[in-house]
N, C-alpha and C. Protein backbone atom coordinates (compact mmCIF):
# COMPACT_ATOMS: atom_id res chain seq x y z
N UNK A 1 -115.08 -49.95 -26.14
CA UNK A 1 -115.44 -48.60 -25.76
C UNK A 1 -115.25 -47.70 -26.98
N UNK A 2 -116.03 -47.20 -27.26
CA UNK A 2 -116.03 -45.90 -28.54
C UNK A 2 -115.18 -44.81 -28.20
N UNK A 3 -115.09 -44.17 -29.19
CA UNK A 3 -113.75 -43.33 -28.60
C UNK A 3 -114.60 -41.77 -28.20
N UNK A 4 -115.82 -41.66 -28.23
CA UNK A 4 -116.50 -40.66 -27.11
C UNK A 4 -116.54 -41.16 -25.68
N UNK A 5 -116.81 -42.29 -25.76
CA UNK A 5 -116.85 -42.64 -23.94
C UNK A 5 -115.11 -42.48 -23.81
N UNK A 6 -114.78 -43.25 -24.21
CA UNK A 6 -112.82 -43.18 -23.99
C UNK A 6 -112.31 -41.69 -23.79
N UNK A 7 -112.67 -40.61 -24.78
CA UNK A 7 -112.90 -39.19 -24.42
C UNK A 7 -113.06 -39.00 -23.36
N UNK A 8 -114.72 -39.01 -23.13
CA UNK A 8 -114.96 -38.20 -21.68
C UNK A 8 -114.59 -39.05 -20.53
N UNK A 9 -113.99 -40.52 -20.46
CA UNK A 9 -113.28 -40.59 -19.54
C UNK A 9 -111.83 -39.94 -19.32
N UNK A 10 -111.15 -39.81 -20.16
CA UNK A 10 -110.25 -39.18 -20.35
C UNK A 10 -110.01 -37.43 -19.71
N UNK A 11 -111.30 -36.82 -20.23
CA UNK A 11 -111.24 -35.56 -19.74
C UNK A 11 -111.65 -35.43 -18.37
N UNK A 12 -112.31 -36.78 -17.78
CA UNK A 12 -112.91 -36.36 -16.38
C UNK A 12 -111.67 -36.91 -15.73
N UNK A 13 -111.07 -37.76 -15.98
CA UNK A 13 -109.92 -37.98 -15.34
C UNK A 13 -108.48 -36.49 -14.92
N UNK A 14 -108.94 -35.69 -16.28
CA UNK A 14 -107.90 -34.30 -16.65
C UNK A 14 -108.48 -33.45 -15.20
N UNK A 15 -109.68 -33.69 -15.53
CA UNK A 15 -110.57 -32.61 -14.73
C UNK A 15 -110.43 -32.83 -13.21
N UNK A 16 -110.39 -33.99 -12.48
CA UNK A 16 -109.73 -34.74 -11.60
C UNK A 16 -108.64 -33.95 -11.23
N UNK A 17 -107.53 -33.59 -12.27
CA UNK A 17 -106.28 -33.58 -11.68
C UNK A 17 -106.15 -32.33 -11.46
N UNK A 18 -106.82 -31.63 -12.31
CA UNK A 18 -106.91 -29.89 -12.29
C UNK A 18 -107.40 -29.85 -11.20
N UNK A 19 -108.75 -30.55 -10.43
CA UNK A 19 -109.05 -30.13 -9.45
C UNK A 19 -108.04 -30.19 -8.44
N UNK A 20 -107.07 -31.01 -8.47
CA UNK A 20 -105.71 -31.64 -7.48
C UNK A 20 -105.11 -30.46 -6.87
N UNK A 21 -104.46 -29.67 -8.46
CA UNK A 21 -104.11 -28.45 -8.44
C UNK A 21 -104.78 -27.37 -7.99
N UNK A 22 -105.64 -27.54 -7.89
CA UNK A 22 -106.71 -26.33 -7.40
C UNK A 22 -106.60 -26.29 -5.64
N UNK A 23 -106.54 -27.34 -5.13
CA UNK A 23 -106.34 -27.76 -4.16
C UNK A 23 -104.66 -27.82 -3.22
N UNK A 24 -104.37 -27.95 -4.26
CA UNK A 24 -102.93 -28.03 -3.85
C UNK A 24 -102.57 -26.49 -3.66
N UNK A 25 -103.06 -25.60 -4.55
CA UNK A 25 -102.63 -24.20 -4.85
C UNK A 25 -103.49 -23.48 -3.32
N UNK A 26 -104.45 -23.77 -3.49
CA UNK A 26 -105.58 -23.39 -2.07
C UNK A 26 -104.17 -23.87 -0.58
N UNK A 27 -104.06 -24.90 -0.46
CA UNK A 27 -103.10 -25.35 0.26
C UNK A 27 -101.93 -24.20 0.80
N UNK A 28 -101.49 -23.84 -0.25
CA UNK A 28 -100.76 -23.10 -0.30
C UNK A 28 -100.65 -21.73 0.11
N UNK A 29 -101.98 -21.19 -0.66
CA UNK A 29 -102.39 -19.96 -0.32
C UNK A 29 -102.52 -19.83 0.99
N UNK A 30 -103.24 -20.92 2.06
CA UNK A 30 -103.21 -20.89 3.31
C UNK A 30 -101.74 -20.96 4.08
N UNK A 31 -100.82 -21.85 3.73
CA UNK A 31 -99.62 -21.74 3.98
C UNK A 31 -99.29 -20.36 3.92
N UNK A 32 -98.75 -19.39 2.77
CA UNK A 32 -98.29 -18.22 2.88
C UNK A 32 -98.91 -16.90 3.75
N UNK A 33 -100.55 -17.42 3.82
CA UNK A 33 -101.32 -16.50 4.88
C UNK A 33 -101.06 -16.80 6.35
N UNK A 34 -100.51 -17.68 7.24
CA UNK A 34 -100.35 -18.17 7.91
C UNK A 34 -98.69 -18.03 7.95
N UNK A 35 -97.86 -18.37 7.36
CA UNK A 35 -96.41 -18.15 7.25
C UNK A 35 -96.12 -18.58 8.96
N UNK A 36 -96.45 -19.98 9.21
CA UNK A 36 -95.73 -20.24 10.57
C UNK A 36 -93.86 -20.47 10.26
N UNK A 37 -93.07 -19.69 10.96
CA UNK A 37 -92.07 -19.94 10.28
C UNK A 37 -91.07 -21.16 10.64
N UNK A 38 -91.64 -22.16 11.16
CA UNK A 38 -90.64 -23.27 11.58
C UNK A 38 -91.04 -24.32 10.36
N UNK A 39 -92.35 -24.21 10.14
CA UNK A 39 -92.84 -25.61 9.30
C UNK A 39 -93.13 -25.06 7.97
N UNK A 40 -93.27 -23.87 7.42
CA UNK A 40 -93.54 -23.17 6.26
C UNK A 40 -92.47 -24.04 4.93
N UNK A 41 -91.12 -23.97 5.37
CA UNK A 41 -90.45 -24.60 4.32
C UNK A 41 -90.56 -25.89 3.78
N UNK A 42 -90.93 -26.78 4.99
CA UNK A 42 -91.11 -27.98 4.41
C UNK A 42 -92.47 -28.27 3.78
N UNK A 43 -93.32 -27.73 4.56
CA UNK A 43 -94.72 -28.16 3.82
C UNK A 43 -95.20 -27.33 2.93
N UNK A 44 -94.18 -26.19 2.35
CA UNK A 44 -94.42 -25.56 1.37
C UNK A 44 -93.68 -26.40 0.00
N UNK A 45 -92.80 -26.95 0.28
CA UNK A 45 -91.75 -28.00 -0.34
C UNK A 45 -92.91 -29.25 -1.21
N UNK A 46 -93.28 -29.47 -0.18
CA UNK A 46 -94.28 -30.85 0.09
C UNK A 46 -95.13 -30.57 -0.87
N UNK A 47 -95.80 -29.41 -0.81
CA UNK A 47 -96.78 -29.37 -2.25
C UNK A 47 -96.81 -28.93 -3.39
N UNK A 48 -95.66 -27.92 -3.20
CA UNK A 48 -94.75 -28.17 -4.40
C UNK A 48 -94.20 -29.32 -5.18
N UNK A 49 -93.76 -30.23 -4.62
CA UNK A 49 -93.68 -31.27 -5.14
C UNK A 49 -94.71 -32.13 -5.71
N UNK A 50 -96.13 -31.84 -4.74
CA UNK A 50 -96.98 -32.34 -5.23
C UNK A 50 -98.20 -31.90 -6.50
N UNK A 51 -97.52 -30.55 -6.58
CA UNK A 51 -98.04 -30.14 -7.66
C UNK A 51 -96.91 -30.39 -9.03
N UNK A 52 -96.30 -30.51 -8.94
CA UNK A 52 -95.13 -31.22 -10.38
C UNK A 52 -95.80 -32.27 -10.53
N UNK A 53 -95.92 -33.18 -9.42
CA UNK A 53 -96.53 -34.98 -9.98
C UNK A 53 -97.49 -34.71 -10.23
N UNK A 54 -98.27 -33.80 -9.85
CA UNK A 54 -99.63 -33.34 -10.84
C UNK A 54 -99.96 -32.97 -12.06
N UNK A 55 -99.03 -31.86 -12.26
CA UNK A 55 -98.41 -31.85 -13.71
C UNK A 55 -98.34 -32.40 -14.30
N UNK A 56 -97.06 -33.43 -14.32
CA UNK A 56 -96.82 -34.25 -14.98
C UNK A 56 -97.95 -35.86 -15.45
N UNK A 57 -98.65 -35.74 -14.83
CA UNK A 57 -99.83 -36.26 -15.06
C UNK A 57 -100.83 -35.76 -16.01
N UNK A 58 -100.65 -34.55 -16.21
CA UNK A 58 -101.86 -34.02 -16.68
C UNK A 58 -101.43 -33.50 -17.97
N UNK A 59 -100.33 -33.74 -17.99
CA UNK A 59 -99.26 -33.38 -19.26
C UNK A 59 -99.23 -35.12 -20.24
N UNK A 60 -99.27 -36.13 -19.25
CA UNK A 60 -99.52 -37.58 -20.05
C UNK A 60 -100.77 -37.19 -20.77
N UNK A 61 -101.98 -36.89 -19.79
CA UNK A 61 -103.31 -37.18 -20.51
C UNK A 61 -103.23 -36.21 -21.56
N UNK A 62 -102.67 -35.16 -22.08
CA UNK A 62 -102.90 -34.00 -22.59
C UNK A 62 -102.25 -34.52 -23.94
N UNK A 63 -100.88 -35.11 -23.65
CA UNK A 63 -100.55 -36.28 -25.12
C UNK A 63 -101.19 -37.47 -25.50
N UNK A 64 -101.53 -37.95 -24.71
CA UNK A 64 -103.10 -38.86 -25.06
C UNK A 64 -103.99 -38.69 -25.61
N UNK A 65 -104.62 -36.91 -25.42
CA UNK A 65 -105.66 -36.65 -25.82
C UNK A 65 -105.37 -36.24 -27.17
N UNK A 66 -104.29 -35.62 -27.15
CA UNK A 66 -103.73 -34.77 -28.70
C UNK A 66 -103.38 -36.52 -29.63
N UNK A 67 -102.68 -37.15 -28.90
CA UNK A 67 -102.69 -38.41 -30.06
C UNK A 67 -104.04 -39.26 -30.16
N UNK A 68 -104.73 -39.75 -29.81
CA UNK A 68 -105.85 -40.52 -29.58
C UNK A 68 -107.40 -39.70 -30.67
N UNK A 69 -107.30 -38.24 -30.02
CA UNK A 69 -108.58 -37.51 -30.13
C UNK A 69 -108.77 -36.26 -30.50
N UNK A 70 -107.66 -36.33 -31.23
CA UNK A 70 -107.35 -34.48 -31.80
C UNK A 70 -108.54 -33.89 -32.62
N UNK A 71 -109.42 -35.22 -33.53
CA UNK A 71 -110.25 -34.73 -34.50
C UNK A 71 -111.40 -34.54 -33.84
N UNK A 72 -111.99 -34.97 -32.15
CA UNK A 72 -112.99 -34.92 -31.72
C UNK A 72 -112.68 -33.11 -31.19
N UNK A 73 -113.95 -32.94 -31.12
CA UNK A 73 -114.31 -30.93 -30.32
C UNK A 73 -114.57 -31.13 -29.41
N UNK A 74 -113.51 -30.49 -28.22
CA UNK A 74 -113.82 -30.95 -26.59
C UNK A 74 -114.20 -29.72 -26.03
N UNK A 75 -115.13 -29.41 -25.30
CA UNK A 75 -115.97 -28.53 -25.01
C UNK A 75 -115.29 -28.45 -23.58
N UNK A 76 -113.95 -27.83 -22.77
CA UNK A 76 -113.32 -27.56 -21.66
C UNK A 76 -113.55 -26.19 -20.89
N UNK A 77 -114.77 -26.28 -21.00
CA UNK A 77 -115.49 -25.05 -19.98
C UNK A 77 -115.34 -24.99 -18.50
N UNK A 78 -115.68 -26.36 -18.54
CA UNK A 78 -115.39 -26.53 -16.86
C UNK A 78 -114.08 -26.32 -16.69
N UNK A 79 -113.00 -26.90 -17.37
CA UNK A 79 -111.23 -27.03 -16.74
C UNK A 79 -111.45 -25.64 -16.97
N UNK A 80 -111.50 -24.81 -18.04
CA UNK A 80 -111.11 -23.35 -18.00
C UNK A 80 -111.77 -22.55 -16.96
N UNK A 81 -112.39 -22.77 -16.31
CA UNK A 81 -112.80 -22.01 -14.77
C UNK A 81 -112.40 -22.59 -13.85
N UNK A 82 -111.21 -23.99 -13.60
CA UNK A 82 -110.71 -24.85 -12.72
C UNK A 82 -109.10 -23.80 -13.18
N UNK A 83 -108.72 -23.70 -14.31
CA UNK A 83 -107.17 -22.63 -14.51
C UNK A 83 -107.55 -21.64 -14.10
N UNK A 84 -108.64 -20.96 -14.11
CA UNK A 84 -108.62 -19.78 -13.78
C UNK A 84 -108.67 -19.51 -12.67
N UNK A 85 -108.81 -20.79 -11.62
CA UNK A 85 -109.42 -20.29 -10.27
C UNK A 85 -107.63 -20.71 -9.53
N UNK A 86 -106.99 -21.85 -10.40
CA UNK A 86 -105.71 -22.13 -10.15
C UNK A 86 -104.46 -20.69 -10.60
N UNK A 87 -104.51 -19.75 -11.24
CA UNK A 87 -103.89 -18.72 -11.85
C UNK A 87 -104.13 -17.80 -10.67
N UNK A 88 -105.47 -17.66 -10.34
CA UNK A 88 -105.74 -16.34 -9.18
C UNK A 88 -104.77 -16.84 -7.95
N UNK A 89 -104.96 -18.08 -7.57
CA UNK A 89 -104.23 -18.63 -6.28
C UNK A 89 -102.54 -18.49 -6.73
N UNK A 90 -102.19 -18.94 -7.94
CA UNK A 90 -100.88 -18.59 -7.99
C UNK A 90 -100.19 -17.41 -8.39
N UNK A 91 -100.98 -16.09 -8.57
CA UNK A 91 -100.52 -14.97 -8.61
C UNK A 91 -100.92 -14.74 -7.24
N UNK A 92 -101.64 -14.77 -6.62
CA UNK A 92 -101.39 -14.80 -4.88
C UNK A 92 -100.47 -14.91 -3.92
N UNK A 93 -99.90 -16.45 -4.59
CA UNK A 93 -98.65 -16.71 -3.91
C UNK A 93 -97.61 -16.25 -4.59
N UNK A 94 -97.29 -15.53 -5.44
CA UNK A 94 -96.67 -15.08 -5.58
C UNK A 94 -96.55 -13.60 -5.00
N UNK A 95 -97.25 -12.97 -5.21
CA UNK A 95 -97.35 -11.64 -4.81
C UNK A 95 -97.19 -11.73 -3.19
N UNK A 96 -97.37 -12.60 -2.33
CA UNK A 96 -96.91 -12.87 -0.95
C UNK A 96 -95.79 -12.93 -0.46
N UNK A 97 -95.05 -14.06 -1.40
CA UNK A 97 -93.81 -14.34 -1.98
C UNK A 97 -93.01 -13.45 -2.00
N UNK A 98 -93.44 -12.30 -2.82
CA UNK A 98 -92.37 -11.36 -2.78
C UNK A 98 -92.90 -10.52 -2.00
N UNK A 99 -93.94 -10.13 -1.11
CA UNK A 99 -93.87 -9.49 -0.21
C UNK A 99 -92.79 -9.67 1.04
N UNK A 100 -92.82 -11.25 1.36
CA UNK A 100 -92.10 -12.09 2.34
C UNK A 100 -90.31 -11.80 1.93
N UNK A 101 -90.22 -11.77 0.66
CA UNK A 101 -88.72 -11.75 0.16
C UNK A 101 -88.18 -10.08 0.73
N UNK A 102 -88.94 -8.95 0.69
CA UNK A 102 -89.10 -7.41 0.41
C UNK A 102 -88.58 -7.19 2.35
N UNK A 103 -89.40 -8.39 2.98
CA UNK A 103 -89.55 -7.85 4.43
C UNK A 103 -88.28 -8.61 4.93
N UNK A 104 -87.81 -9.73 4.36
CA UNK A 104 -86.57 -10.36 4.82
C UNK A 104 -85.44 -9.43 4.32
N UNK A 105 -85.57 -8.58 3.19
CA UNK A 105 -84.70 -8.10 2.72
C UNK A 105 -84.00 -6.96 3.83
N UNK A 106 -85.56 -5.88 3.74
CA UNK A 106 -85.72 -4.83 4.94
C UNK A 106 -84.83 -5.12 6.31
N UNK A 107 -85.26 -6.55 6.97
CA UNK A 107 -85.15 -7.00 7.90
C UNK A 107 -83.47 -7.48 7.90
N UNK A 108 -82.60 -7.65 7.20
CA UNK A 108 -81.28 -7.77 6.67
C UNK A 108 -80.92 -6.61 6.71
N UNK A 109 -81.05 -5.66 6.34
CA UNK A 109 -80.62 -4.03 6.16
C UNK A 109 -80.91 -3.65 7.70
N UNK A 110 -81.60 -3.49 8.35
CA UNK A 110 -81.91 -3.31 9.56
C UNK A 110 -80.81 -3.61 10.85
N UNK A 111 -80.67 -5.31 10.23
CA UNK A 111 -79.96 -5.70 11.45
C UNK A 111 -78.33 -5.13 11.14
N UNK A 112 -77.76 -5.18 9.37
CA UNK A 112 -76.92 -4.50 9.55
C UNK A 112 -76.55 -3.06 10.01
N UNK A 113 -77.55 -2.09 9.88
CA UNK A 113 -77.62 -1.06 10.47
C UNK A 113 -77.27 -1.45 12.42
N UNK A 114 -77.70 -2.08 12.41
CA UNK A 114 -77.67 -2.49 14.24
C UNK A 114 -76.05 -2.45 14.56
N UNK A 115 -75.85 -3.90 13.20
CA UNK A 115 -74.23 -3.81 13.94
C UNK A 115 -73.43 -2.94 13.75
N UNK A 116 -73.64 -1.91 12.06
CA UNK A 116 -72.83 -0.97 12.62
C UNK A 116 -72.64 -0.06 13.50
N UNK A 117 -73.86 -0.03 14.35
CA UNK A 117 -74.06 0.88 15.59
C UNK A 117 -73.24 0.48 16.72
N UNK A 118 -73.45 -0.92 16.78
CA UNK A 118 -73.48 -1.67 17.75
C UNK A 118 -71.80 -1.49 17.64
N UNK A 119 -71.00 -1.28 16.59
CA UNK A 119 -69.62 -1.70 16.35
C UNK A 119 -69.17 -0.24 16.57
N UNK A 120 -69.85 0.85 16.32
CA UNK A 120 -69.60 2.25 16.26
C UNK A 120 -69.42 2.49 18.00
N UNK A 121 -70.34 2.09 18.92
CA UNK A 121 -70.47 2.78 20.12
C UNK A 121 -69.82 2.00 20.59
N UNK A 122 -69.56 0.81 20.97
CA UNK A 122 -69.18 -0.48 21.52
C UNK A 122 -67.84 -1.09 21.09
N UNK A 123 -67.67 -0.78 19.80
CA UNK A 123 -66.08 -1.35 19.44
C UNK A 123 -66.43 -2.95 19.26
N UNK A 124 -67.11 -3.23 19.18
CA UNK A 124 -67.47 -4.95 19.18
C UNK A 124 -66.45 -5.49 18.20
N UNK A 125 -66.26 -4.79 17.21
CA UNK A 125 -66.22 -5.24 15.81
C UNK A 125 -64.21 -5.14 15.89
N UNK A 126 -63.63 -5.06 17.62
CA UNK A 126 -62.33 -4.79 17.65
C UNK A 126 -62.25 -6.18 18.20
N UNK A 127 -61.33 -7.17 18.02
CA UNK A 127 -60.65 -8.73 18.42
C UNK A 127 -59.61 -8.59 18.73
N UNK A 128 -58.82 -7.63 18.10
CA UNK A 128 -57.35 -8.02 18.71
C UNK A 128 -56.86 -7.13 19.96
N UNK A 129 -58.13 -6.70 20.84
CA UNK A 129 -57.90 -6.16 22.08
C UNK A 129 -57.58 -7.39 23.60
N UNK A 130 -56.50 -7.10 24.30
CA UNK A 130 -56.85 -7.56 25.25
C UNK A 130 -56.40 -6.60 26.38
N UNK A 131 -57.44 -7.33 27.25
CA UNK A 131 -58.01 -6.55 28.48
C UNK A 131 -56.39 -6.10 29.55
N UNK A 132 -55.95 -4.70 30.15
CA UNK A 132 -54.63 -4.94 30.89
C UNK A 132 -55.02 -4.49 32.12
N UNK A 133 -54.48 -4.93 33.39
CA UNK A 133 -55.04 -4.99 34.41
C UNK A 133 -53.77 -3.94 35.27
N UNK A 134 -54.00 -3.27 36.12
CA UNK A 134 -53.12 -2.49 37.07
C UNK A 134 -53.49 -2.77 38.40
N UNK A 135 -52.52 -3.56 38.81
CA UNK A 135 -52.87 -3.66 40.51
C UNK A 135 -51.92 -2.47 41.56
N UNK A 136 -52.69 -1.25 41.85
CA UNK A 136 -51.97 -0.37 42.85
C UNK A 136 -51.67 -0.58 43.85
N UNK A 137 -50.93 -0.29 44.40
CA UNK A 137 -50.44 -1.10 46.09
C UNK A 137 -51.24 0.85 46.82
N UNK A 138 -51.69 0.55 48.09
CA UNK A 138 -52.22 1.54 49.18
C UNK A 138 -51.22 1.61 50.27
């Protein structure tokens, strides 16, 4: 095999994995739009993870390509509109991200506001009371 075919197998294989990521990130984006909150952590976990082994894949071919084919001119038009479409999805999730962090935060401040109410009118927040009973005779 010449080292142009070895090339563009090489890059369609890259291109492959970018698409992975593209997919994986889409994944995601639906996850955080959706935010079901029982299953969100794990299967947000899940493709997270599966975007590292993606990575790291695409980080082999990328030293492959730099040792093997540095002197050939690779024309990556296509991957650069496959990052770009992967960058929009992950400033997405991010910006969700910290929307989600902003409303848990809110939602923490809130409930402490509760208990100190709750401790203000109610005394809740007293333990070492116990109850004394008076039985009057008629």
């Amino acid at each position: 095999m010449n080292k142009t075919a070895a090339l563009t197998e090489l890059l369609e294989r890259k291109q492959l994995l970018y698409k992975k990521l593209l997919d994986c990130s889409s994944r995601q984006v639906e996850l955080v739009n959706l935010r079901e909150e029982e299953s969100f952590p794990l299967i947000f976990k899940e493709t997270t993870e599966q975007w590292n082994d993606v990575v790291a894949q695409i980080k082999c071919l990328e030293v492959e390509q730099r040792t093997n084919f540095d002197e050939l001119h690779v024309d990556q038009e296509r991957v650069i509109q496959l990052l770009q479409q992967i960058s929009n999805n992950v400033d997405f999730i991010q910006r969700k991200l910290q929307e989600s962090e902003l409303d848990v935060e809110s939602d923490m401040a809130s409930m402490n506001n509760q208990k100190k109410i709750m401790n203000a009118y109610f005394g809740a927040h007293i333990s070492d009371s116990s109850a004394i009973y008076f039985d009057e005779k008629k």
